[in-house]
PDB file of N, CA and C in Angstrom:
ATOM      1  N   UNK A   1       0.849  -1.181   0.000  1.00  0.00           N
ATOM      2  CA  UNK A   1       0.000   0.000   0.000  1.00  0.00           C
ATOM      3  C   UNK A   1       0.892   1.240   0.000  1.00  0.00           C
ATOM      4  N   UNK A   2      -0.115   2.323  -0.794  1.00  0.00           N
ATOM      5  CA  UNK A   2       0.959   3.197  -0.660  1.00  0.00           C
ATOM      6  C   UNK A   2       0.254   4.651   0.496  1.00  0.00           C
ATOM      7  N   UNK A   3       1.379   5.080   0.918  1.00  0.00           N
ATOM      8  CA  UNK A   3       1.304   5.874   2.043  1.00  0.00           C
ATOM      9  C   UNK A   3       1.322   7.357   1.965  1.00  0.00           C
ATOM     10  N   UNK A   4       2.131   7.781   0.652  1.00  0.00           N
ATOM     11  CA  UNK A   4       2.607   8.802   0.566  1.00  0.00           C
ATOM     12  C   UNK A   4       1.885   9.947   0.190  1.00  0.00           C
ATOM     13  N   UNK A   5       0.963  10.134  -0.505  1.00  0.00           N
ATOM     14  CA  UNK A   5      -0.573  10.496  -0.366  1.00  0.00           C
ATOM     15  C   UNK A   5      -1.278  10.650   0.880  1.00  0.00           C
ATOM     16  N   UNK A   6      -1.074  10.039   1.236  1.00  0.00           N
ATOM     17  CA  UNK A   6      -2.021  10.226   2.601  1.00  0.00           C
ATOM     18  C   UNK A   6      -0.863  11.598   4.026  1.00  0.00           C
ATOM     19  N   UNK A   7       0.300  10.621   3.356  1.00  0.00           N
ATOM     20  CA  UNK A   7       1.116  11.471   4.782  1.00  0.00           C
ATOM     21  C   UNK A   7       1.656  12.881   4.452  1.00  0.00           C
ATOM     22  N   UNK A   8       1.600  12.938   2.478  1.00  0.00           N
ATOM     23  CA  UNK A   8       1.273  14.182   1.790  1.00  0.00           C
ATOM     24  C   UNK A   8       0.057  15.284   2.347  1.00  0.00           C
ATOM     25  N   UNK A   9      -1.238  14.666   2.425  1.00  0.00           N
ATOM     26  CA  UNK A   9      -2.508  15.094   3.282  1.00  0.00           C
ATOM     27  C   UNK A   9      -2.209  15.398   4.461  1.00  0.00           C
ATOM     28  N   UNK A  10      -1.747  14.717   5.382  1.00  0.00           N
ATOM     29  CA  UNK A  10      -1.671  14.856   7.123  1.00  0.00           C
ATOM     30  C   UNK A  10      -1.018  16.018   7.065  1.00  0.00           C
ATOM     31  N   UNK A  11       0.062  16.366   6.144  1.00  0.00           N
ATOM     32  CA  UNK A  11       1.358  16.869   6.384  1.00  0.00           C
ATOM     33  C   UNK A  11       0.760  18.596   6.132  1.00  0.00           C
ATOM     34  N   UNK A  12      -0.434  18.530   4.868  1.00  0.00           N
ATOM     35  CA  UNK A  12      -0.599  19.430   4.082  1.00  0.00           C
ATOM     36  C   UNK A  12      -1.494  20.209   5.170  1.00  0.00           C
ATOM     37  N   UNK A  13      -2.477  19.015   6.094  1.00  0.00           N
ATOM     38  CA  UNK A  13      -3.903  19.387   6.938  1.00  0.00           C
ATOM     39  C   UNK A  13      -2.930  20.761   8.178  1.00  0.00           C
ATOM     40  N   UNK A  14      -1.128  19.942   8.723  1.00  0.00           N
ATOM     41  CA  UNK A  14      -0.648  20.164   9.563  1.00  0.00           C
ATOM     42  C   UNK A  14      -0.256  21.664   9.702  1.00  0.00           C
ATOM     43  N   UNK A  15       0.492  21.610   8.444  1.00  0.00           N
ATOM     44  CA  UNK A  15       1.188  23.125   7.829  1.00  0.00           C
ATOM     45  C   UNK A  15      -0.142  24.262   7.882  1.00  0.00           C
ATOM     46  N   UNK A  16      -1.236  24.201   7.178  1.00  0.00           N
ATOM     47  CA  UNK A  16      -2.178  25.142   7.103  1.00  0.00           C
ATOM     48  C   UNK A  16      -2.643  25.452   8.617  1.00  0.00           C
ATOM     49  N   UNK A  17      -3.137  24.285   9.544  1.00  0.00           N
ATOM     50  CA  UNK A  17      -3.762  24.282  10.995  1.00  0.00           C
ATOM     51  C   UNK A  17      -2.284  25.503  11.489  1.00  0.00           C
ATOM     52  N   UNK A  18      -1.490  25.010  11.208  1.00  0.00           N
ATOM     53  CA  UNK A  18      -0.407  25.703  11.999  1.00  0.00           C
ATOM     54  C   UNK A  18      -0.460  27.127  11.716  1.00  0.00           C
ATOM     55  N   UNK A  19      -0.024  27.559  10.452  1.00  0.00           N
ATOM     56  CA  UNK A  19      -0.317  28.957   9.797  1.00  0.00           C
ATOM     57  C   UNK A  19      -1.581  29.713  10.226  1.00  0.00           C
ATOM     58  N   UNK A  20      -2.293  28.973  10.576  1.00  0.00           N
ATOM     59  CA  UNK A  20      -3.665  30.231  11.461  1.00  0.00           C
ATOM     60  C   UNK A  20      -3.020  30.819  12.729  1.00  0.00           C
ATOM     61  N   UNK A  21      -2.818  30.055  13.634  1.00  0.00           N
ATOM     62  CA  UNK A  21      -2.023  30.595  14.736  1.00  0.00           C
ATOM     63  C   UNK A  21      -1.192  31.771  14.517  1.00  0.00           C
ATOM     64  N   UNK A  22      -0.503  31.088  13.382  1.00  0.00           N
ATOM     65  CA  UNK A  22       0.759  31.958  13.216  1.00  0.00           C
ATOM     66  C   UNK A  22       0.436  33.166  12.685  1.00  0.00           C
ATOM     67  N   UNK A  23      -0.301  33.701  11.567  1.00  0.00           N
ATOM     68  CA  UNK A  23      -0.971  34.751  11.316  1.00  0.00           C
ATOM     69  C   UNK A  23      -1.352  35.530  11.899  1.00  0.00           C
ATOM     70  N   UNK A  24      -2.252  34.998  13.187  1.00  0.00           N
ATOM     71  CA  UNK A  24      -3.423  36.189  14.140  1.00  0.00           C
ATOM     72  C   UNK A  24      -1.565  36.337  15.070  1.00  0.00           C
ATOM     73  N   UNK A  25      -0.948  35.782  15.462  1.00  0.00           N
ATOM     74  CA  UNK A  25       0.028  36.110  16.419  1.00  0.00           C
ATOM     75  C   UNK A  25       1.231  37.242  15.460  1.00  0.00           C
ATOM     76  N   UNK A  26       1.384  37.053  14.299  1.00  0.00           N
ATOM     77  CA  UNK A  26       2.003  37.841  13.570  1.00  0.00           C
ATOM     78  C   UNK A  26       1.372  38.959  13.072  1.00  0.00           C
ATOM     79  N   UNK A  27      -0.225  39.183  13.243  1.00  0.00           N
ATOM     80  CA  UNK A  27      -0.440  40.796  13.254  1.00  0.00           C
ATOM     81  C   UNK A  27      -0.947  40.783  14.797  1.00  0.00           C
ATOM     82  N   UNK A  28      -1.137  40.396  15.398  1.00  0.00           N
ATOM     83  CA  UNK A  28      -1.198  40.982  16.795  1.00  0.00           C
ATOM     84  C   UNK A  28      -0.196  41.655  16.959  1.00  0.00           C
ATOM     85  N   UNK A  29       1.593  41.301  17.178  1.00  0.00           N
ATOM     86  CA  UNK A  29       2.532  41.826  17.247  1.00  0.00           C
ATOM     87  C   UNK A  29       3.362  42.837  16.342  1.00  0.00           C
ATOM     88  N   UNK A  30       2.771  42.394  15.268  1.00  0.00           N
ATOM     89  CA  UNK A  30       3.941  42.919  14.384  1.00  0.00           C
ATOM     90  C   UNK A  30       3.313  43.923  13.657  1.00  0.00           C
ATOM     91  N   UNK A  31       1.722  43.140  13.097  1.00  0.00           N
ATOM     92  CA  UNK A  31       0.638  44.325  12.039  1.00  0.00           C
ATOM     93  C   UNK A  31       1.058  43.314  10.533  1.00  0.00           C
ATOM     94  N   UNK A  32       0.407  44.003   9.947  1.00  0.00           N
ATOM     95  CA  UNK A  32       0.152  43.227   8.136  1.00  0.00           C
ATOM     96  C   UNK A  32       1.906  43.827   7.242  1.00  0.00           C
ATOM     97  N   UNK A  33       2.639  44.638   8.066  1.00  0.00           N
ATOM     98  CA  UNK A  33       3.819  44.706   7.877  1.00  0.00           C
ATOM     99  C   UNK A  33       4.963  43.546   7.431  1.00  0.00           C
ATOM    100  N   UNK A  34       4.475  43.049   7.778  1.00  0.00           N
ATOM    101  CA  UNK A  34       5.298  41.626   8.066  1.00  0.00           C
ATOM    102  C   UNK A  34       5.340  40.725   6.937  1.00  0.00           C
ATOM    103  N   UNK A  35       4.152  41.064   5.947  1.00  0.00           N
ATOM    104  CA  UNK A  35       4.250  40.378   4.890  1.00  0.00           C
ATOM    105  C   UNK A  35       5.004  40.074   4.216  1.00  0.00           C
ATOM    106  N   UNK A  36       6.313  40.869   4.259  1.00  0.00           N
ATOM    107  CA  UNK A  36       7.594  40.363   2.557  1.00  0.00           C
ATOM    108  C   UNK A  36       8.010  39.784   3.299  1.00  0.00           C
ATOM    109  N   UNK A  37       8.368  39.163   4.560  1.00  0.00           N
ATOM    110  CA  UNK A  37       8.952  38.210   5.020  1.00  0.00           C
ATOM    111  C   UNK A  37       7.942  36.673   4.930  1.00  0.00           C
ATOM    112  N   UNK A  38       6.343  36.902   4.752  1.00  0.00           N
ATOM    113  CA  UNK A  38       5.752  35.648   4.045  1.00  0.00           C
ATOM    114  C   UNK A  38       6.512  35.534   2.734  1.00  0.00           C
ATOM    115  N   UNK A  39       6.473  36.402   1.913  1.00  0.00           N
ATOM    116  CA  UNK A  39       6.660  36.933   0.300  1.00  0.00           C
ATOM    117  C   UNK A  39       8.209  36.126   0.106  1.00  0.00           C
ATOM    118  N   UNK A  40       9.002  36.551   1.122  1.00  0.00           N
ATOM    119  CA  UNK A  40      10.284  36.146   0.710  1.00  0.00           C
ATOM    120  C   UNK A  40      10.537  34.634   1.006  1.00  0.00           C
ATOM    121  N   UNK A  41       9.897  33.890   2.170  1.00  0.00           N
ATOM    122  CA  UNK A  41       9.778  32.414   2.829  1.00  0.00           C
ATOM    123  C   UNK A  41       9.118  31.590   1.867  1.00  0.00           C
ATOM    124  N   UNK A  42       8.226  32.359   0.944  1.00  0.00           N
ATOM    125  CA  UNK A  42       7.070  31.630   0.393  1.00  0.00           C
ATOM    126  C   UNK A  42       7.735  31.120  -0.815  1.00  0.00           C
ATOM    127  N   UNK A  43       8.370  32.252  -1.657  1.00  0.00           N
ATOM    128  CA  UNK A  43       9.212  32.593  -2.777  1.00  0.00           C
ATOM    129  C   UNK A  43      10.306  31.236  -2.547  1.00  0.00           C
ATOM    130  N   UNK A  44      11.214  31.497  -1.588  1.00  0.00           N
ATOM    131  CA  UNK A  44      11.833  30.302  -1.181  1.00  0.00           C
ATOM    132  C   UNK A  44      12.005  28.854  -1.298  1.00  0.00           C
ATOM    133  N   UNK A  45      10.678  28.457  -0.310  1.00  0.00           N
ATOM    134  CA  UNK A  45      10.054  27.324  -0.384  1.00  0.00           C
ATOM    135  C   UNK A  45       9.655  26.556  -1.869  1.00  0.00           C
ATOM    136  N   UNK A  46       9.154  27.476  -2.810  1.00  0.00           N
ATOM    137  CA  UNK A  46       8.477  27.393  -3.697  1.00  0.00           C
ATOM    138  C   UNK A  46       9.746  26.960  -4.951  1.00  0.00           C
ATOM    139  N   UNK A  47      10.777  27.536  -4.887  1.00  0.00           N
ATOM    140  CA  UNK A  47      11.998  27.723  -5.601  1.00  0.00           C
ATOM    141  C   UNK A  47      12.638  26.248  -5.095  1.00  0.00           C
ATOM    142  N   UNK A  48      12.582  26.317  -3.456  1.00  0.00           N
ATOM    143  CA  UNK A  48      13.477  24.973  -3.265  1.00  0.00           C
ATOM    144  C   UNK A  48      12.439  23.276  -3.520  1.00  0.00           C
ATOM    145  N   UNK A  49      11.293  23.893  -3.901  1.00  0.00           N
ATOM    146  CA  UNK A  49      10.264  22.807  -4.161  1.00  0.00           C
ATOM    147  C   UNK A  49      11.083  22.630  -5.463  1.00  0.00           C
ATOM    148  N   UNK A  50      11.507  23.214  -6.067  1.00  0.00           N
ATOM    149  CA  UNK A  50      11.334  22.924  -8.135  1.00  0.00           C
ATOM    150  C   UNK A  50      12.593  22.368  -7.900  1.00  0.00           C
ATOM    151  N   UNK A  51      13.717  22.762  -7.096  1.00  0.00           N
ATOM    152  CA  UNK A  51      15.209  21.762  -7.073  1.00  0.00           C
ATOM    153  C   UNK A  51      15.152  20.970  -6.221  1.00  0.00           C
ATOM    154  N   UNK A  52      13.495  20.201  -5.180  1.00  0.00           N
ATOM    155  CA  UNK A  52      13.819  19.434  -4.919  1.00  0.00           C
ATOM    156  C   UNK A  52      13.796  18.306  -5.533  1.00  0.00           C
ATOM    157  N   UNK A  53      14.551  17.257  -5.332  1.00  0.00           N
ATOM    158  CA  UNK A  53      15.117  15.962  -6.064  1.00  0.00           C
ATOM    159  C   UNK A  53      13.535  14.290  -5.714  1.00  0.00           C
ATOM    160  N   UNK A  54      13.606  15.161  -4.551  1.00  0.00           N
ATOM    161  CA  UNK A  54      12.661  13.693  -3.586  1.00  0.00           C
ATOM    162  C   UNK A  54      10.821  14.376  -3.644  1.00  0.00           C
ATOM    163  N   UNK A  55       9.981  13.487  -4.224  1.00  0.00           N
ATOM    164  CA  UNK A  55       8.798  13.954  -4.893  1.00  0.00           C
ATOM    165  C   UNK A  55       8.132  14.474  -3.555  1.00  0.00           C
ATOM    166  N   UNK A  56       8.207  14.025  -2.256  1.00  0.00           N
ATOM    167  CA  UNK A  56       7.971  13.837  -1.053  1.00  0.00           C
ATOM    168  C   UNK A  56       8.236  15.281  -0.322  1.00  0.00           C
ATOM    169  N   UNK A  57       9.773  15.439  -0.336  1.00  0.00           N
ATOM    170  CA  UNK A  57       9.900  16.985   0.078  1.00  0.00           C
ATOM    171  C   UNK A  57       9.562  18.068  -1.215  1.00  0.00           C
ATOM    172  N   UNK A  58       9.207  17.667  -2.039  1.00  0.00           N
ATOM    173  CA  UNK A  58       9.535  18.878  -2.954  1.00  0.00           C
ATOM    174  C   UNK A  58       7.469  18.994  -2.560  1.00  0.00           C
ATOM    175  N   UNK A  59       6.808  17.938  -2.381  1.00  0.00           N
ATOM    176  CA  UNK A  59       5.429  18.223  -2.486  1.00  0.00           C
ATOM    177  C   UNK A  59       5.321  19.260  -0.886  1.00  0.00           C
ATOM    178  N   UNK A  60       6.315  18.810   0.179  1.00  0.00           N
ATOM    179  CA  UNK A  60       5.762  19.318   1.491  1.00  0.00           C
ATOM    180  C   UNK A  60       6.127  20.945   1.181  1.00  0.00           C
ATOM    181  N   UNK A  61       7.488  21.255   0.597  1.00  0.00           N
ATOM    182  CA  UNK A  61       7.820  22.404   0.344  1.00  0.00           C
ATOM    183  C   UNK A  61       6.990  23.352  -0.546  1.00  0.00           C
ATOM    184  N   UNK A  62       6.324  22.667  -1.232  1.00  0.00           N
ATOM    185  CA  UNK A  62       5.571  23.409  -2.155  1.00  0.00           C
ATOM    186  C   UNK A  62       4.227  24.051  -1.509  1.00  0.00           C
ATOM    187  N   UNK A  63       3.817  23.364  -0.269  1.00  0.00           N
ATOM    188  CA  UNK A  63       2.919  23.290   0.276  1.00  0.00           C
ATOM    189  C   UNK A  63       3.291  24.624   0.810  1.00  0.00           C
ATOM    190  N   UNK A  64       4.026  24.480   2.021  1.00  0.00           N
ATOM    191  CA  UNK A  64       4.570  25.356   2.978  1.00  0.00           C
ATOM    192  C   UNK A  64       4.771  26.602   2.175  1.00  0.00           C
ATOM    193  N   UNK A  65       5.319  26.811   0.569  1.00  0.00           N
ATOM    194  CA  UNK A  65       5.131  28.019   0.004  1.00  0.00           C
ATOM    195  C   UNK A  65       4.150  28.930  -0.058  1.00  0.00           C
ATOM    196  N   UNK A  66       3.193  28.009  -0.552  1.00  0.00           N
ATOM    197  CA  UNK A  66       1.761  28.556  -1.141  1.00  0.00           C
ATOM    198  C   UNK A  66       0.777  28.988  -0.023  1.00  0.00           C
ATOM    199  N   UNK A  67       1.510  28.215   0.870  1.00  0.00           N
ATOM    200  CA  UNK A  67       0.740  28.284   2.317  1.00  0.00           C
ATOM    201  C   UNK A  67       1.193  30.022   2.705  1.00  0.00           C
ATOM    202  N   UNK A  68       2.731  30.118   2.794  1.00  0.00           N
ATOM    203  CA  UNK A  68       3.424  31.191   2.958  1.00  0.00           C
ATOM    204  C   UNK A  68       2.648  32.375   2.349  1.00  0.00           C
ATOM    205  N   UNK A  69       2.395  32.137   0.875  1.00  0.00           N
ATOM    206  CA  UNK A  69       2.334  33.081  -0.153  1.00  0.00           C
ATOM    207  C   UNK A  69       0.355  33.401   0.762  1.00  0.00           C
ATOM    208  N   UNK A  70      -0.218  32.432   0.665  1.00  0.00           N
ATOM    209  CA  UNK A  70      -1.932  32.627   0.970  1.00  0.00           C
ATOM    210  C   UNK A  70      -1.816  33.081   2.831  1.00  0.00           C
ATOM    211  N   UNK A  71      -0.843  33.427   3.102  1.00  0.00           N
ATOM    212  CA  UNK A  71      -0.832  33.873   4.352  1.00  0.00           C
ATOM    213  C   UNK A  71      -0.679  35.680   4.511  1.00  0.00           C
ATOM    214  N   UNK A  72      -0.371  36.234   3.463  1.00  0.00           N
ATOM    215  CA  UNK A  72      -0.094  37.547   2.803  1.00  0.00           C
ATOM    216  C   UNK A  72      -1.648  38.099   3.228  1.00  0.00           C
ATOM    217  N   UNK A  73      -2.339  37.486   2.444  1.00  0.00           N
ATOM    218  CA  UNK A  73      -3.731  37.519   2.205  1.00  0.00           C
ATOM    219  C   UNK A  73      -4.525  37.565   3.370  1.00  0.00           C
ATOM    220  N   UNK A  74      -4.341  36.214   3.911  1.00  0.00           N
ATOM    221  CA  UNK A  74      -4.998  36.586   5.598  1.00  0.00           C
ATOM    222  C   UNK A  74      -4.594  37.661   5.983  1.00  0.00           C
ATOM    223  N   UNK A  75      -3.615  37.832   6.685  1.00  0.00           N
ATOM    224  CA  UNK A  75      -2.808  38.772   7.159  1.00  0.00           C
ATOM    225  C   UNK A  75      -4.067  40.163   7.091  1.00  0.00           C
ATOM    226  N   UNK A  76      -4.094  40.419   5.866  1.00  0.00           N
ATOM    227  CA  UNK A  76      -4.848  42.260   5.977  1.00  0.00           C
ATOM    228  C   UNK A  76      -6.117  41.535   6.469  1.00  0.00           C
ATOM    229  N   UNK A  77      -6.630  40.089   5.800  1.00  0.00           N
ATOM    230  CA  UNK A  77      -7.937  39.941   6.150  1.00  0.00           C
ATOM    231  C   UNK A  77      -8.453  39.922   7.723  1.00  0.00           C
ATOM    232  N   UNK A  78      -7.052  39.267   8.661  1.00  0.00           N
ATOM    233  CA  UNK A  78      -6.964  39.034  10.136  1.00  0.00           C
ATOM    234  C   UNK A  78      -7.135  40.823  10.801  1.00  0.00           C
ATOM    235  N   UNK A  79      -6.214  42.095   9.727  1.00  0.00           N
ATOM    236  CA  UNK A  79      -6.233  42.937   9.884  1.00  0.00           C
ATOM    237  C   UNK A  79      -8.053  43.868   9.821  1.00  0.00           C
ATOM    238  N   UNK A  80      -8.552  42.847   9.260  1.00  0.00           N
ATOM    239  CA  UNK A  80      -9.939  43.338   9.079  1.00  0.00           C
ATOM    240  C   UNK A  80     -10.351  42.962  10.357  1.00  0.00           C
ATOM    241  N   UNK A  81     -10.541  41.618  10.152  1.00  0.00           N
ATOM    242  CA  UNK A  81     -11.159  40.817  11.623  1.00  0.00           C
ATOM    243  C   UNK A  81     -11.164  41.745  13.189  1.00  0.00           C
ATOM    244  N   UNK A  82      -9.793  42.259  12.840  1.00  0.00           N
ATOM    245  CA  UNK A  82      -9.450  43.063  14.255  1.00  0.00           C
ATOM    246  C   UNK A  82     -10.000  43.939  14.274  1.00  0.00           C
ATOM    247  N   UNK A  83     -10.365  45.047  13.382  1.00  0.00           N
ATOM    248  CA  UNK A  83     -11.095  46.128  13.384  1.00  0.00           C
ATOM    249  C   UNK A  83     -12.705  45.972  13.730  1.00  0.00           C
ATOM    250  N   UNK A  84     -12.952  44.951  13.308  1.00  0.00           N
ATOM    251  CA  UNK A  84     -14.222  44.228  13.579  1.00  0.00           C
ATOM    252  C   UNK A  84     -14.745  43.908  15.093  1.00  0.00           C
ATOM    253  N   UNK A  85     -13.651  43.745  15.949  1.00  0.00           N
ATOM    254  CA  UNK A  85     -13.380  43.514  16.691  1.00  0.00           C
ATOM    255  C   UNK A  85     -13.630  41.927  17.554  1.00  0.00           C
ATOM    256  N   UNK A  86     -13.709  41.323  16.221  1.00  0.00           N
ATOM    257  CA  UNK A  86     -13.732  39.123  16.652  1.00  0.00           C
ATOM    258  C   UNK A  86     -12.557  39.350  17.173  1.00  0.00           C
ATOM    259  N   UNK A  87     -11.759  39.779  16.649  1.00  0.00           N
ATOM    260  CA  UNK A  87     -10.157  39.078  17.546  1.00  0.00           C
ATOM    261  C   UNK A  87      -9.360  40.452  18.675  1.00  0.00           C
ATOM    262  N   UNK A  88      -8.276  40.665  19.558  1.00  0.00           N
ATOM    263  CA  UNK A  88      -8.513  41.526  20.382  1.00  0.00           C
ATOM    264  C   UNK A  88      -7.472  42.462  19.408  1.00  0.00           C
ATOM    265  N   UNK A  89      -7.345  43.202  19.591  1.00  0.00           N
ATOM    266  CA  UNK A  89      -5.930  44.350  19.175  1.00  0.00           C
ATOM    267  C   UNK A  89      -4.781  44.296  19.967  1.00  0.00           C
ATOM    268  N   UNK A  90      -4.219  44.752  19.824  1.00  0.00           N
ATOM    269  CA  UNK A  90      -2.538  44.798  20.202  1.00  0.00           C
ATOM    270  C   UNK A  90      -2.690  46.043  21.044  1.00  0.00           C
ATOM    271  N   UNK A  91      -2.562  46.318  22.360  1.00  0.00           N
ATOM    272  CA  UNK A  91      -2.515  47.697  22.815  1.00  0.00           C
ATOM    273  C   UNK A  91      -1.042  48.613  22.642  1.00  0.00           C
ATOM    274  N   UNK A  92      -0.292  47.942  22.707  1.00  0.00           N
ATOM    275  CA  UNK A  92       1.166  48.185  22.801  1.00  0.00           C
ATOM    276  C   UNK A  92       1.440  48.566  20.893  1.00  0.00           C
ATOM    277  N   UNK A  93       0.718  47.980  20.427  1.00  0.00           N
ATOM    278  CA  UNK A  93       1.475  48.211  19.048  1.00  0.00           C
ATOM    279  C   UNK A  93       1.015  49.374  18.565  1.00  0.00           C
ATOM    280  N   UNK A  94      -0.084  50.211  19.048  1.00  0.00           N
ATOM    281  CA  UNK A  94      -0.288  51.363  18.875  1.00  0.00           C
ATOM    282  C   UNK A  94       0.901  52.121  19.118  1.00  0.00           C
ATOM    283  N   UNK A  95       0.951  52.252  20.381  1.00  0.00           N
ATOM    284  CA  UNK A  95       2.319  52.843  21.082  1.00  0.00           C
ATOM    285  C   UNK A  95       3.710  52.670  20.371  1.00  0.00           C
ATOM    286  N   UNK A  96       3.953  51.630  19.749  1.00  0.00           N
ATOM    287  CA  UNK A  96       5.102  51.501  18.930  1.00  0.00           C
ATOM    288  C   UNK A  96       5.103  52.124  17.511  1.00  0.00           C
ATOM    289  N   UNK A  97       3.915  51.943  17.302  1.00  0.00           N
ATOM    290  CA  UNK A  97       3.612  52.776  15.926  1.00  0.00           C
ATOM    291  C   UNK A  97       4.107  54.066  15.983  1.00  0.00           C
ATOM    292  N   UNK A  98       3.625  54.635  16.865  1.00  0.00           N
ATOM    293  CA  UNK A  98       3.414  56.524  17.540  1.00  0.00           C
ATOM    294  C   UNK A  98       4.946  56.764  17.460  1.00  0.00           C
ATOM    295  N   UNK A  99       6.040  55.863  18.286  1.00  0.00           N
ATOM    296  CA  UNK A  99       7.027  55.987  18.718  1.00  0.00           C
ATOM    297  C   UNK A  99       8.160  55.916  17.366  1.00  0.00           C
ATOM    298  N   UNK A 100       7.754  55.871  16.581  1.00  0.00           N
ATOM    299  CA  UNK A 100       8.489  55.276  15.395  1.00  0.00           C
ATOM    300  C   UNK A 100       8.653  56.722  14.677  1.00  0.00           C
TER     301      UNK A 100
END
């Protein structure tokens, strides 16, 4: 039987579940600023997917890109959410803003 499909799936379910977290915690702190560092990780990933050699990492890497790249996107959308006020704001990042 083959496995690799499936642990392709687990792997794919893992990376995305993870990237929500990581999003609302990366504009809580940081703001939708932060994006060319998705842009540049994503870019990356995506590049080291096409030279990878093993069908296995090049599929997880490809994942983790696109994931990277569709995290851009949340990002202003999480930036909406907050204004909305579903998720809390950053009190401090006002203050850092000001200070800048």
């Amino acid at each position: 039987m083959n496995y690799t499909g499936i642990l392709i799936g687990l792997c794919s379910f893992l990376i995305i579940g993870l990237f929500h977290p990581i999003v609302i915690k990366a504009e809580y702190y940081i703001g939708k600023k932060c994006w060319p560092a998705f842009l540049v990780l994503g870019v990356f990933c995506i590049i080291a997917a096409g030279l990878s050699k093993g069908f296995f990492t090049a599929s997880l890497l490809a994942i983790l890109g696109f994931t990277l790249l569709w995290s851009i996107q949340e990002l202003v959308d999480q930036e909406k959410r907050v204004e909305k006020g579903w998720f809390p704001a950053n009190p401090n990042k006002d203050k850092k803003a000001l200070q800048e």
